[in-house]
C-alpha atoms as a PDB file:
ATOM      1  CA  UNK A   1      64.302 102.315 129.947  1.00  0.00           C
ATOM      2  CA  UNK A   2      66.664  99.788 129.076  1.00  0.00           C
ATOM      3  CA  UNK A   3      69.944 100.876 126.829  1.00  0.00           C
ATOM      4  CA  UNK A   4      68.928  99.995 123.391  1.00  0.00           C
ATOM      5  CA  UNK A   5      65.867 102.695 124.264  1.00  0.00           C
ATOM      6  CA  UNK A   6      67.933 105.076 125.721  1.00  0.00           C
ATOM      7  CA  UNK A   7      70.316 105.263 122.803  1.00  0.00           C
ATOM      8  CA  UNK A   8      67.467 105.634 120.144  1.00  0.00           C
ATOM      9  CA  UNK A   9      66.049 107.915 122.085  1.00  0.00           C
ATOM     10  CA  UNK A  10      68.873 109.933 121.702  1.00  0.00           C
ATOM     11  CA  UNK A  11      70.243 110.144 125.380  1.00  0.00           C
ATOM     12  CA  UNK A  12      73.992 110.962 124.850  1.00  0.00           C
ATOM     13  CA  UNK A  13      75.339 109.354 128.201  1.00  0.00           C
ATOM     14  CA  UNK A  14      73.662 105.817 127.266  1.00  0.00           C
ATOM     15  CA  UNK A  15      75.658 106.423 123.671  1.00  0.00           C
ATOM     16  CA  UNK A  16      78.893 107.663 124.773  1.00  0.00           C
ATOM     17  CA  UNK A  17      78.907 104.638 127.345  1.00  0.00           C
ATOM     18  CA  UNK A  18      78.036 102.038 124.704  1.00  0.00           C
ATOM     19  CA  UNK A  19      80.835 103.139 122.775  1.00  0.00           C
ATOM     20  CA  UNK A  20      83.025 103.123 125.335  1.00  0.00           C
ATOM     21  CA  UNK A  21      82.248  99.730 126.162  1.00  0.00           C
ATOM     22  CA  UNK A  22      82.686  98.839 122.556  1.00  0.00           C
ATOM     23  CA  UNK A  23      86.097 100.533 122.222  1.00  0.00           C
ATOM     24  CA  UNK A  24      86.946  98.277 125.436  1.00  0.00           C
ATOM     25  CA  UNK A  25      85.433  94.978 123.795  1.00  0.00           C
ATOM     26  CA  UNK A  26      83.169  94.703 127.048  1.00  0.00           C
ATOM     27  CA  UNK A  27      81.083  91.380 125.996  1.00  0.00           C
ATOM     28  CA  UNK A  28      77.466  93.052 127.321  1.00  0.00           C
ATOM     29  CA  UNK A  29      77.762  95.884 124.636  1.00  0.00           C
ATOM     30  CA  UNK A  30      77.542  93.138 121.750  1.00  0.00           C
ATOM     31  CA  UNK A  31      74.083  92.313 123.047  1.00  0.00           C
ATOM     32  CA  UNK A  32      72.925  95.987 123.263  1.00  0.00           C
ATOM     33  CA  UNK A  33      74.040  96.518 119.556  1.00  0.00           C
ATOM     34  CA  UNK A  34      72.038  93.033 118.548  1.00  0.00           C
ATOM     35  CA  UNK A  35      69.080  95.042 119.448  1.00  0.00           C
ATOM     36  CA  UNK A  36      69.963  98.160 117.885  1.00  0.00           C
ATOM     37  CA  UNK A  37      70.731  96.637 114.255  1.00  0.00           C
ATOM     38  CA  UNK A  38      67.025  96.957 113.640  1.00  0.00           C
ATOM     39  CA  UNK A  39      66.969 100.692 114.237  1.00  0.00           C
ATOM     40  CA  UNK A  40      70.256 100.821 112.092  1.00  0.00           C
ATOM     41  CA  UNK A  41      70.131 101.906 107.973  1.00  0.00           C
ATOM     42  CA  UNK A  42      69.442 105.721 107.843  1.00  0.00           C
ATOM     43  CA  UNK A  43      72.229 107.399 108.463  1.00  0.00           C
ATOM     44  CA  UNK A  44      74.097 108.572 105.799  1.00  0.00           C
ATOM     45  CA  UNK A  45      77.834 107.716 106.122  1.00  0.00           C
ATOM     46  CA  UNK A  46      80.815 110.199 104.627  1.00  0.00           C
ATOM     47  CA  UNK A  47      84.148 108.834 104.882  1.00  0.00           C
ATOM     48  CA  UNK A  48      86.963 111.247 104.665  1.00  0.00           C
ATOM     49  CA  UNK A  49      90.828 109.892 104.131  1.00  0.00           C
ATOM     50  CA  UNK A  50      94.050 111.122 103.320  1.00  0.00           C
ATOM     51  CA  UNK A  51      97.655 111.473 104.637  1.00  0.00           C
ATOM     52  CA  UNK A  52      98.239 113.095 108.340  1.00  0.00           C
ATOM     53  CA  UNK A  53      98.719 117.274 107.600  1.00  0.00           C
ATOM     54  CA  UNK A  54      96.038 117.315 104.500  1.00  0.00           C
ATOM     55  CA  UNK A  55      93.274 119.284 107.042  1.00  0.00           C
ATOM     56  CA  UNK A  56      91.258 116.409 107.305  1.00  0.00           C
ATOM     57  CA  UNK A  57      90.021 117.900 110.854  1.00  0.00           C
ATOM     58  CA  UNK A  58      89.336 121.478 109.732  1.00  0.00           C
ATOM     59  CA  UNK A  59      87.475 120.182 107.012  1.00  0.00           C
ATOM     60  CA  UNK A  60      85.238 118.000 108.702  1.00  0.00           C
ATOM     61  CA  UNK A  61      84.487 120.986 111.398  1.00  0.00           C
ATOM     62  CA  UNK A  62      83.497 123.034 108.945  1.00  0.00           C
ATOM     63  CA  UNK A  63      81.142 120.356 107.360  1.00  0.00           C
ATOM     64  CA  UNK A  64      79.347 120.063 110.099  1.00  0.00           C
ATOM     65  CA  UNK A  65      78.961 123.636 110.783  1.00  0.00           C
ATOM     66  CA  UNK A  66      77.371 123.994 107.341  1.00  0.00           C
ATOM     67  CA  UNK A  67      75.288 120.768 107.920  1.00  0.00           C
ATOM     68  CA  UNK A  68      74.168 122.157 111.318  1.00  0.00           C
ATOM     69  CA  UNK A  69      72.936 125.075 109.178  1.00  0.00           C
ATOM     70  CA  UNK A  70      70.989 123.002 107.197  1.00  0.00           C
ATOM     71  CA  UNK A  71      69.295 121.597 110.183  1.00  0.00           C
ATOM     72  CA  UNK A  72      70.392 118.275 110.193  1.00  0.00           C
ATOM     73  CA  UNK A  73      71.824 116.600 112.788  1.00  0.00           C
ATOM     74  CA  UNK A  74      75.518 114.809 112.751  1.00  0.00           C
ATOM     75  CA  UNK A  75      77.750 112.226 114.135  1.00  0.00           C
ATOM     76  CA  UNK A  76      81.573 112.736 114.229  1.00  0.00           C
ATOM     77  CA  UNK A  77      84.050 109.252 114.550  1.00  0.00           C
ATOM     78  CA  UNK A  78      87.570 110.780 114.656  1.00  0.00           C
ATOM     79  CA  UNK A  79      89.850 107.452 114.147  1.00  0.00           C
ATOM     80  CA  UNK A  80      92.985 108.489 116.413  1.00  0.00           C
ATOM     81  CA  UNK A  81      96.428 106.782 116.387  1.00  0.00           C
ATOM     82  CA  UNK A  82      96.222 104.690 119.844  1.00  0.00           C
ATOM     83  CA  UNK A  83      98.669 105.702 123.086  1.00  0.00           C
ATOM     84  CA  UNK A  84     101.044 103.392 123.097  1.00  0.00           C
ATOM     85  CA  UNK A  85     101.108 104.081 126.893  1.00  0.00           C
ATOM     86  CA  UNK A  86      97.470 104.457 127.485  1.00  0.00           C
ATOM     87  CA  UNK A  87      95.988 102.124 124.649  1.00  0.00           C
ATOM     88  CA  UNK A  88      93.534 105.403 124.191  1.00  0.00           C
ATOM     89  CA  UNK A  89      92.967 107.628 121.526  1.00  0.00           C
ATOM     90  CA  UNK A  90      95.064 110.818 121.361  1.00  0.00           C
ATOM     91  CA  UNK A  91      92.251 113.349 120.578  1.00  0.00           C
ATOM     92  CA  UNK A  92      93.690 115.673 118.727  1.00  0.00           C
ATOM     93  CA  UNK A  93      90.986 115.494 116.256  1.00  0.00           C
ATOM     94  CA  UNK A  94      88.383 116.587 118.365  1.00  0.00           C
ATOM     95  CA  UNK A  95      90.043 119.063 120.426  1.00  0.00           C
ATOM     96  CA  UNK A  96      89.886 120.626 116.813  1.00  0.00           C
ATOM     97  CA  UNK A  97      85.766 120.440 116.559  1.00  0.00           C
ATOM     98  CA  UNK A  98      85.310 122.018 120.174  1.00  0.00           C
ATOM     99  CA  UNK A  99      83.119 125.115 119.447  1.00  0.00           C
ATOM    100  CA  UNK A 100      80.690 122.094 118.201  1.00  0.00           C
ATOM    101  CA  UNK A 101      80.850 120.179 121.648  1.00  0.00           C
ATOM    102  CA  UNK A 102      77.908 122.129 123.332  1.00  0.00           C
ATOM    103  CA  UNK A 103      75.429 121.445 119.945  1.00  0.00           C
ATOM    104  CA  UNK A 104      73.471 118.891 121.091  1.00  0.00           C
ATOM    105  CA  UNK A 105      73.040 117.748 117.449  1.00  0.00           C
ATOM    106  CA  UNK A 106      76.327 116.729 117.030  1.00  0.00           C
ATOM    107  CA  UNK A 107      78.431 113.892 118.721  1.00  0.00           C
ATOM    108  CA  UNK A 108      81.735 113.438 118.516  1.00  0.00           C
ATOM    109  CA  UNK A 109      83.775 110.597 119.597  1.00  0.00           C
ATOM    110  CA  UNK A 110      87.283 109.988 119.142  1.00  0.00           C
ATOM    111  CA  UNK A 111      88.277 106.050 118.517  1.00  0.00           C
ATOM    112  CA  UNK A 112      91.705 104.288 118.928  1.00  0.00           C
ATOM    113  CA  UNK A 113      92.652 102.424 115.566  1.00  0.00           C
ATOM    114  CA  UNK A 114      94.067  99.476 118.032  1.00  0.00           C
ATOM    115  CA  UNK A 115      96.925  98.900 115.585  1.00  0.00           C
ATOM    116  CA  UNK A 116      94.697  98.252 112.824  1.00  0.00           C
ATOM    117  CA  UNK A 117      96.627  99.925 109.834  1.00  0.00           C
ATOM    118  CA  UNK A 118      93.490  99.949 107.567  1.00  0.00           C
ATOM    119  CA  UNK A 119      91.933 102.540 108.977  1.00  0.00           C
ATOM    120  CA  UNK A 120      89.220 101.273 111.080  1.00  0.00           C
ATOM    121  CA  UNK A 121      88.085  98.761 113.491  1.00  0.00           C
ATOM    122  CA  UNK A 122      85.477  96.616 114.676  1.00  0.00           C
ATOM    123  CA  UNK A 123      84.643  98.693 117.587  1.00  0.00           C
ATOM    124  CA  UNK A 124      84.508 101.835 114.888  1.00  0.00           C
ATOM    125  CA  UNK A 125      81.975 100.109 112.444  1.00  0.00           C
ATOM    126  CA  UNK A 126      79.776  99.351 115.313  1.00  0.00           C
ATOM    127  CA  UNK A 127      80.072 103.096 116.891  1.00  0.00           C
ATOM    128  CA  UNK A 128      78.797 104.105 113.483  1.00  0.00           C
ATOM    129  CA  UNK A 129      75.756 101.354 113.551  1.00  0.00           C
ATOM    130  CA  UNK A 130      74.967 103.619 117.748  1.00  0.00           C
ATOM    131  CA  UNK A 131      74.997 106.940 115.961  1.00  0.00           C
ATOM    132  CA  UNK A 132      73.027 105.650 113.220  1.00  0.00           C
ATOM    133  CA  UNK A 133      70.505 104.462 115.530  1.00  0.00           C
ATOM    134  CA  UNK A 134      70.353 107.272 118.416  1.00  0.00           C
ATOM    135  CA  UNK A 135      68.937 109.076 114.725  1.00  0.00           C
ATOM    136  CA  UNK A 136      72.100 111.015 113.207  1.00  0.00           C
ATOM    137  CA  UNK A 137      71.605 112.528 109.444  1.00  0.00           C
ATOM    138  CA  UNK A 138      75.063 112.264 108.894  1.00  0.00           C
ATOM    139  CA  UNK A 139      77.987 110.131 110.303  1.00  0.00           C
ATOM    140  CA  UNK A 140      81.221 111.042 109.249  1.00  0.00           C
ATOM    141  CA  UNK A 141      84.249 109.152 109.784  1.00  0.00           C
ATOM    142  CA  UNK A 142      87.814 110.964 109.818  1.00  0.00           C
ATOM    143  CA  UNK A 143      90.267 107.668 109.756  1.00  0.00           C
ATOM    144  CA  UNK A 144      93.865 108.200 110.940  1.00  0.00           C
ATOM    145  CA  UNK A 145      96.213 109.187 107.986  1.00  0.00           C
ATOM    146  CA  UNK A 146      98.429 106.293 106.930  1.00  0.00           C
ATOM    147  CA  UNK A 147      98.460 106.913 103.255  1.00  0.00           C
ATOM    148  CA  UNK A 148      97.365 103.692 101.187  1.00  0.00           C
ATOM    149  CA  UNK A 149      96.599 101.352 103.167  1.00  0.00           C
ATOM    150  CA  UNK A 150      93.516 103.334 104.375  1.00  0.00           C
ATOM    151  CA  UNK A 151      91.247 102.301 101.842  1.00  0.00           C
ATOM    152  CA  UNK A 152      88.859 100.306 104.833  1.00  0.00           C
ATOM    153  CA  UNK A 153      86.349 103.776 105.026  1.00  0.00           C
ATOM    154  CA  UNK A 154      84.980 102.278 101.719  1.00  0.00           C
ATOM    155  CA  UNK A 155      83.248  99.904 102.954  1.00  0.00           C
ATOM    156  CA  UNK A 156      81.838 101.584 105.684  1.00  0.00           C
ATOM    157  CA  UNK A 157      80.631 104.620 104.440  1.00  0.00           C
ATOM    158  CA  UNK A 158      78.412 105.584 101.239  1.00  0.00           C
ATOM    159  CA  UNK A 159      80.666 108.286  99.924  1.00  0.00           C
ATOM    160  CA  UNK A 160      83.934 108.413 100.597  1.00  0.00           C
ATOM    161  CA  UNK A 161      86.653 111.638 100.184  1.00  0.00           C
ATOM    162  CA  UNK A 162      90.544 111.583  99.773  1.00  0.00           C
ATOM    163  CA  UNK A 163      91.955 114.755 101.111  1.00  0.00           C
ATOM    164  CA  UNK A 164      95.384 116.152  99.313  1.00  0.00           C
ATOM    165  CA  UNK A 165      96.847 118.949  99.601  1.00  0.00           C
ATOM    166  CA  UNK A 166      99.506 120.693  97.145  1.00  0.00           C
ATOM    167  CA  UNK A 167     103.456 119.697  97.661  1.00  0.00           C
ATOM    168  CA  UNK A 168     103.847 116.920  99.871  1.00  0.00           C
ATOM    169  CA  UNK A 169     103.629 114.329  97.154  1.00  0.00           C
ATOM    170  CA  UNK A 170     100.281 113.126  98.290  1.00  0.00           C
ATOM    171  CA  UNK A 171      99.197 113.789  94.334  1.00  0.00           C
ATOM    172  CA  UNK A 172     101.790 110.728  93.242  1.00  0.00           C
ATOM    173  CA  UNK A 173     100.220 108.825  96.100  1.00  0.00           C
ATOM    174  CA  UNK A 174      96.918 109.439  94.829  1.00  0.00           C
ATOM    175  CA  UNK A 175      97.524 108.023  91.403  1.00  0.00           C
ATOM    176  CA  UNK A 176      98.387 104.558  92.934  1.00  0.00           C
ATOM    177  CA  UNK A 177      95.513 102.329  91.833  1.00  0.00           C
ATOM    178  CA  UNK A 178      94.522 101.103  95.444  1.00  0.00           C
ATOM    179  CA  UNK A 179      93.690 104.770  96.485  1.00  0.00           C
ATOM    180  CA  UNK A 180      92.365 105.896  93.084  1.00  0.00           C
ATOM    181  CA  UNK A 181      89.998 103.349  93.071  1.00  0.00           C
ATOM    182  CA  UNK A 182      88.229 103.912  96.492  1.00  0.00           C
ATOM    183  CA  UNK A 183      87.690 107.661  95.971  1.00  0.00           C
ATOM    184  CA  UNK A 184      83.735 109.284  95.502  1.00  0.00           C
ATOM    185  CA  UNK A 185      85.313 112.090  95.547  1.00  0.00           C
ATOM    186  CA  UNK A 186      88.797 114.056  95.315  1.00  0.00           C
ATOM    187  CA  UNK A 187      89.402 117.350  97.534  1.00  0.00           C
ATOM    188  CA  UNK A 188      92.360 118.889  97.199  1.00  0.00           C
ATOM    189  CA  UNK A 189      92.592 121.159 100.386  1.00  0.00           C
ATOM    190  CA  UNK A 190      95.217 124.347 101.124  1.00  0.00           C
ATOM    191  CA  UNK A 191      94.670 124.664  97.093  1.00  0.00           C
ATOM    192  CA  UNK A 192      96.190 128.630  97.927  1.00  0.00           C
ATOM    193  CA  UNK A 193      99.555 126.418  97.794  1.00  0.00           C
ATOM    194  CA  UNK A 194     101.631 126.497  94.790  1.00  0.00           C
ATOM    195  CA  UNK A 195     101.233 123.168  92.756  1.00  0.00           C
ATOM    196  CA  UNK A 196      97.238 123.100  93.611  1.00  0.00           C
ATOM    197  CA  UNK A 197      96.372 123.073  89.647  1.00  0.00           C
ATOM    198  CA  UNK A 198      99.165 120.701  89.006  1.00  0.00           C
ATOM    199  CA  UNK A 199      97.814 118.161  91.351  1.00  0.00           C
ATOM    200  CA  UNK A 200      93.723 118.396  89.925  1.00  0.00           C
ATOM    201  CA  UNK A 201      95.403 118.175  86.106  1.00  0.00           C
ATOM    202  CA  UNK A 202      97.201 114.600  87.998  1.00  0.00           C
ATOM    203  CA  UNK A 203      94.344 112.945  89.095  1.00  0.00           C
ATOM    204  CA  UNK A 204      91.740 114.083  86.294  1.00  0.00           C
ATOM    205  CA  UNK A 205      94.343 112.434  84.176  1.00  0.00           C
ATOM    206  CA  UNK A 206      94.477 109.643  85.604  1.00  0.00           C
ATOM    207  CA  UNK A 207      90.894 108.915  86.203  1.00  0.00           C
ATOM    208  CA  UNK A 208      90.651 110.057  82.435  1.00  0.00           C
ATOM    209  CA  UNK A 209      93.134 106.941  81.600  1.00  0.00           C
ATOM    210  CA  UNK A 210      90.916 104.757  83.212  1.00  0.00           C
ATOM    211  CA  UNK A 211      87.730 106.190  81.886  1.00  0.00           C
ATOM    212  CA  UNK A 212      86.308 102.258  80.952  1.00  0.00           C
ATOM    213  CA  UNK A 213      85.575 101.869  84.879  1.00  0.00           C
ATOM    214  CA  UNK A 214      83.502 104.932  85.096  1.00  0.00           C
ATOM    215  CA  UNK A 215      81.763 104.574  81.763  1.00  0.00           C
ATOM    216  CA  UNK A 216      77.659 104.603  82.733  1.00  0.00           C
ATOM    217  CA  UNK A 217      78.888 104.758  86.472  1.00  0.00           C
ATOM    218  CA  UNK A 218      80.260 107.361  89.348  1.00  0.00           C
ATOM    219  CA  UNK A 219      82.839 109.862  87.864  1.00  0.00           C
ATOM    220  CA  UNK A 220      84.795 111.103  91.046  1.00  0.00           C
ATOM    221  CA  UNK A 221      84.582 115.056  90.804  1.00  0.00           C
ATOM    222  CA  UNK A 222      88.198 116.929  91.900  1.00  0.00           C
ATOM    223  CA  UNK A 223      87.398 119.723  94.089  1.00  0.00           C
ATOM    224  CA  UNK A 224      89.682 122.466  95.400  1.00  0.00           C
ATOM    225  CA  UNK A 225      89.385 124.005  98.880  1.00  0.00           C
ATOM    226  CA  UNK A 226      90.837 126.081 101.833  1.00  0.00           C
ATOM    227  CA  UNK A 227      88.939 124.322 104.590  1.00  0.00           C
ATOM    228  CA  UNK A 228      90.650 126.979 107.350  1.00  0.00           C
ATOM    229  CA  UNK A 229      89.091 129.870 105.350  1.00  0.00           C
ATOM    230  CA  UNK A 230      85.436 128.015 104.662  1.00  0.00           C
ATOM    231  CA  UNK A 231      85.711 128.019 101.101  1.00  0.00           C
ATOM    232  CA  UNK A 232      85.075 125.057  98.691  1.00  0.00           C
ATOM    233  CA  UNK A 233      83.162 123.230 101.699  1.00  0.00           C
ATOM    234  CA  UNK A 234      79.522 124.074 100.064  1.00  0.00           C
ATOM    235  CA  UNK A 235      80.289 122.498  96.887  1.00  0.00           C
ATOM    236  CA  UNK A 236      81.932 119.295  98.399  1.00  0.00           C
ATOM    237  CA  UNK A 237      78.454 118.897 100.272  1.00  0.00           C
ATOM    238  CA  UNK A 238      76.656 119.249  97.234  1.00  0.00           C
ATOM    239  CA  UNK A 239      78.718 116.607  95.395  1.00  0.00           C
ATOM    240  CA  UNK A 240      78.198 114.346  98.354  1.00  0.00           C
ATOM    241  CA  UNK A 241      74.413 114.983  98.008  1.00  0.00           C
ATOM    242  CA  UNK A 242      74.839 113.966  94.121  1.00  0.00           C
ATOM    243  CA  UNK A 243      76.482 110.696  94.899  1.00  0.00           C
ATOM    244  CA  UNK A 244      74.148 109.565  97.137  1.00  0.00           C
ATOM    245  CA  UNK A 245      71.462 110.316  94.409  1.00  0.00           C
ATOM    246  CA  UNK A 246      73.248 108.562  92.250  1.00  0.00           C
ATOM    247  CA  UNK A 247      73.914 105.288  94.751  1.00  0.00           C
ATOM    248  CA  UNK A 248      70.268 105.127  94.833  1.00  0.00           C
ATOM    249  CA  UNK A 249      69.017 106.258  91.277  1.00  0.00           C
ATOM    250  CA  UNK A 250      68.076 102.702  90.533  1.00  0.00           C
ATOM    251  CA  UNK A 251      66.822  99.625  92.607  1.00  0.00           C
ATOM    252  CA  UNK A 252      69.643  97.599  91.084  1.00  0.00           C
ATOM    253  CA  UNK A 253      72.627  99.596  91.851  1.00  0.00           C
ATOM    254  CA  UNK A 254      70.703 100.440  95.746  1.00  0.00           C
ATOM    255  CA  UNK A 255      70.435  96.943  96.164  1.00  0.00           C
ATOM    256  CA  UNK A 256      74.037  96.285  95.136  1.00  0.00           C
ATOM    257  CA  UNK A 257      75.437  98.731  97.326  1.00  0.00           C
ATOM    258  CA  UNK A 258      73.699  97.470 100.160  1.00  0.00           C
ATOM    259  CA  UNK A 259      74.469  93.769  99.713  1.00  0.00           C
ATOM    260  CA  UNK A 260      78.109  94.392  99.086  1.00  0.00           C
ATOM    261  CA  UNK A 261      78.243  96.932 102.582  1.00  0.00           C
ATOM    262  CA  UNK A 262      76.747  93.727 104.520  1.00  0.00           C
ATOM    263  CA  UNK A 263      78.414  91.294 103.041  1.00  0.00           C
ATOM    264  CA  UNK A 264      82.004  93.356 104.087  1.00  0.00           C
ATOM    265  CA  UNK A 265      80.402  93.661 107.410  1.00  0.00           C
ATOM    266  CA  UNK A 266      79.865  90.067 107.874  1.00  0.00           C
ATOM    267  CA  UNK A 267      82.878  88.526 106.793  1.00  0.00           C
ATOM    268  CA  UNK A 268      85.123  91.483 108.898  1.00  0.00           C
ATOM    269  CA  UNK A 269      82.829  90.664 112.111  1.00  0.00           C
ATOM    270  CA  UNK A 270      83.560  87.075 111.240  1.00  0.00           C
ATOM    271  CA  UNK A 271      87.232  87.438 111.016  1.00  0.00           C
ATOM    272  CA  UNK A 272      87.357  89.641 114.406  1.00  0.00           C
ATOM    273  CA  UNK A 273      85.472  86.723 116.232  1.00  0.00           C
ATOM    274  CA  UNK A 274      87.790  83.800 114.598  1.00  0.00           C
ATOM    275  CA  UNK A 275      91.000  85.722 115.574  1.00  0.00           C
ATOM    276  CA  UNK A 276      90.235  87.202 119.082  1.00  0.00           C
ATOM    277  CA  UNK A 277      88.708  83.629 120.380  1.00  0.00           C
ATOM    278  CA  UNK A 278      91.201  81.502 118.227  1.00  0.00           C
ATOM    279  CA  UNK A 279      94.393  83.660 119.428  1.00  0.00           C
ATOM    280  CA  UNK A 280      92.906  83.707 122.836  1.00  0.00           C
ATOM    281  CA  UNK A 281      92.882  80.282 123.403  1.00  0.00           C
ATOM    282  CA  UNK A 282      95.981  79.744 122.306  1.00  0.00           C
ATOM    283  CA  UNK A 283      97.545  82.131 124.055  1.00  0.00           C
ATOM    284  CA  UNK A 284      96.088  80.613 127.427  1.00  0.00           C
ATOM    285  CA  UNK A 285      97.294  77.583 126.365  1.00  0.00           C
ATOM    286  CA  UNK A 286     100.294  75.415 127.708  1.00  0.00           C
ATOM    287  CA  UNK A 287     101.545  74.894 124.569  1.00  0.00           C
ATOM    288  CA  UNK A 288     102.075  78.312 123.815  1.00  0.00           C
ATOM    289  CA  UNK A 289     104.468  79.185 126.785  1.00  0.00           C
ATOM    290  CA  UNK A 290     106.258  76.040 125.674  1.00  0.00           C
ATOM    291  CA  UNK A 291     106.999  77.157 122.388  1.00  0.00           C
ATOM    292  CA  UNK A 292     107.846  80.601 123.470  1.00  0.00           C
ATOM    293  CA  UNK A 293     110.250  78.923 125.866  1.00  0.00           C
ATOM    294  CA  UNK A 294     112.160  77.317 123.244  1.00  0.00           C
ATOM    295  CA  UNK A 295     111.894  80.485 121.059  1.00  0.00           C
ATOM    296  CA  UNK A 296     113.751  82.298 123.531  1.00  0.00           C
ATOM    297  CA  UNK A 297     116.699  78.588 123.989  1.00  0.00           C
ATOM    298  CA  UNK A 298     117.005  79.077 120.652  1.00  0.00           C
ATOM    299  CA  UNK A 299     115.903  75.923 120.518  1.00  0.00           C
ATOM    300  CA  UNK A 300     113.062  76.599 117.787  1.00  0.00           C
ATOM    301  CA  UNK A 301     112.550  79.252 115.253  1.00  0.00           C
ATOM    302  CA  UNK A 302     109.790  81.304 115.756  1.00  0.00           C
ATOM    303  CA  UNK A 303     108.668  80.260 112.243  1.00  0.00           C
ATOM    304  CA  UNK A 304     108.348  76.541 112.694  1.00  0.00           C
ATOM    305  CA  UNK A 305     106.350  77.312 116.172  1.00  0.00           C
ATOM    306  CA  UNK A 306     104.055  79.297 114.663  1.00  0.00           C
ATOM    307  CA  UNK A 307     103.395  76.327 111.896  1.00  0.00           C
ATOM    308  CA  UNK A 308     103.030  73.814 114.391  1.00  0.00           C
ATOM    309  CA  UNK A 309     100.677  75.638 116.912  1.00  0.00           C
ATOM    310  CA  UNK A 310      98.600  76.871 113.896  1.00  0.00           C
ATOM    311  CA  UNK A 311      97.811  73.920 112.156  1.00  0.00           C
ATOM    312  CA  UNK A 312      97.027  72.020 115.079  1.00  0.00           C
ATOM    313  CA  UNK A 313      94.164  74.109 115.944  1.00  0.00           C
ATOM    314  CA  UNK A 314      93.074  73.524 112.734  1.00  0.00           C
ATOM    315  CA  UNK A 315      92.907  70.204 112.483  1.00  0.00           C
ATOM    316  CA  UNK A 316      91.548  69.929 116.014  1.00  0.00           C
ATOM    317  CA  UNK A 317      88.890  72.752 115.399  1.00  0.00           C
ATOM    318  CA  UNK A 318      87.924  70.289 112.212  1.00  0.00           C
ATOM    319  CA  UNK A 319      87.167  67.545 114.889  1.00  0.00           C
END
């Protein structure tokens, strides 16, 4: 079998070798995807976000234990910080989700974020499009904690959570408009902490203040849990099992979903081709090390040589 067949088969070495080659932008593996797309479309994708210490880990662990209950099978994409010696992701995450590691319906994979401050990458969107096609039920994506500029899960995954936990000002974080915005759903984890009720009365008031945006739409539930105990987890599957009702509870608002999700796809793929072959080639060129030269003489600010080497790529990519 070739590797496109082995993957939707379900053969775990022909996946976790894809996505290796992926995660090392290794130009055969773009191919192999190319013939996966088709098989692609069925997973269901659950994002879950928040700020580094909220339990994101612990609570997707105990997701999937209760979704391996429920007989259905599961992907894991742990977004790590990347090494900055090794370029690798520091796996933390699924050193966590270990007593799942011999279930062979679940498969977890830890990803490097690459520097990429939104939460995901390239390489992580099309890890999700492999597990979607080697027949997951569930992907869920745990992207590295980096507060609000993580808002990059949402267009990735149907329903997407924001973690919080009690007393580390992650409420007040919450409440900024760029976070509130992307959330399906609020959990509010550790809620044995003092300040749990203060922070649910926060964010119910805000959404409350914006109520316009969720009139005849998605009202984001606030949900309290203690992941490390089990408790709450049951109810924030069931609201993720209402949302995705409710994504597809008419043809219109299915069909919207699903142009908007490719349309994101295309233009990020887009931009990650531009920049890699555009910087690339500039890099290699001669007129690069020149300007760097004369960066480091002094001789030219770094400002000016980025303005000249830019826009005359431009105008000769226009030729």
């Amino acid at each position: 079998m070739g590797i496109a067949e082995k993957i939707i088969s379900g053969e775990i070495r022909a996946v976790a070798r894809l996505i290796r080659d992926i995660d090392d932008n290794i130009p055969e593996a773009r191919e192999v995807l190319k013939d996966l797309y088709p098989y692609t479309g069925k997973a269901y994708v659950v994002g879950i976000t928040g700020a580094p210490g909220v339990g994101k880990s612990t609570l997707v662990d105990q997701m999937v234990a209760h979704l391996r209950k429920a007989k259905k099978t599961v992907g894991v994409l742990a977004v790590d910080p990347t090494s900055p010696f090794s370029g690798g992701a520091i796996l933390g995450d699924r050193i966590r989700m270990q007593r799942h590691s011999m279930d062979e319906g679940v498969f977890i994979r830890s990803m490097a974020t690459r520097g990429y401050f939104g939460g995901l990458t390239q390489s992580t969107r099309s890890a999700i499009d492999v597990m979607d096609a080697m027949g997951k039920d569930y992907i869920i994506v745990e992207t590295v904690g980096v507060g609000q500029d993580e808002i990059d899960i949402v267009r990735s995954a149907h329903t997407t959570i924001i973690t919080l936990v009690p007393g580390m000002g992650d409420d007040i974080q919450a409440l900024k408009a760029g976070i509130l915005e992307v959330g399906d759903i609020f959990v509010i984890n550790k809620a044995d902490r003092e300040g749990a009720d203060r922070t649910v009365s926060d964010i119910r008031l805000m959404i409350e203040m914006d109520e316009k945006r969720y009139k005849n739409g998605w009202k984001p539930p606030i949900l309290t849990a203690q992941a490390v105990f089990d408790k709450g987890i049951k109810e924030i599957l069931d609201e993720i099992e209402k949302h995705g009702k409710y994504l597809t509870s008419s043809p219109e608002r299915k069909s919207m979903f699903q142009h908007e999700k490719a349309r994101n796809d295309l233009v990020e793929m887009i931009k990650d081709r531009i920049v890699s072959d555009v910087l690339a080639d500039i890099i290699h060129s001669g007129e690069f090390e020149r300007a760097l030269q004369l960066i480091v003489e002094r001789k030219i600010d770094p400002y000016t040589a980025c303005d000249n080497i830019v826009l005359k790529k431009l105008k000769s990519g226009y030729k």
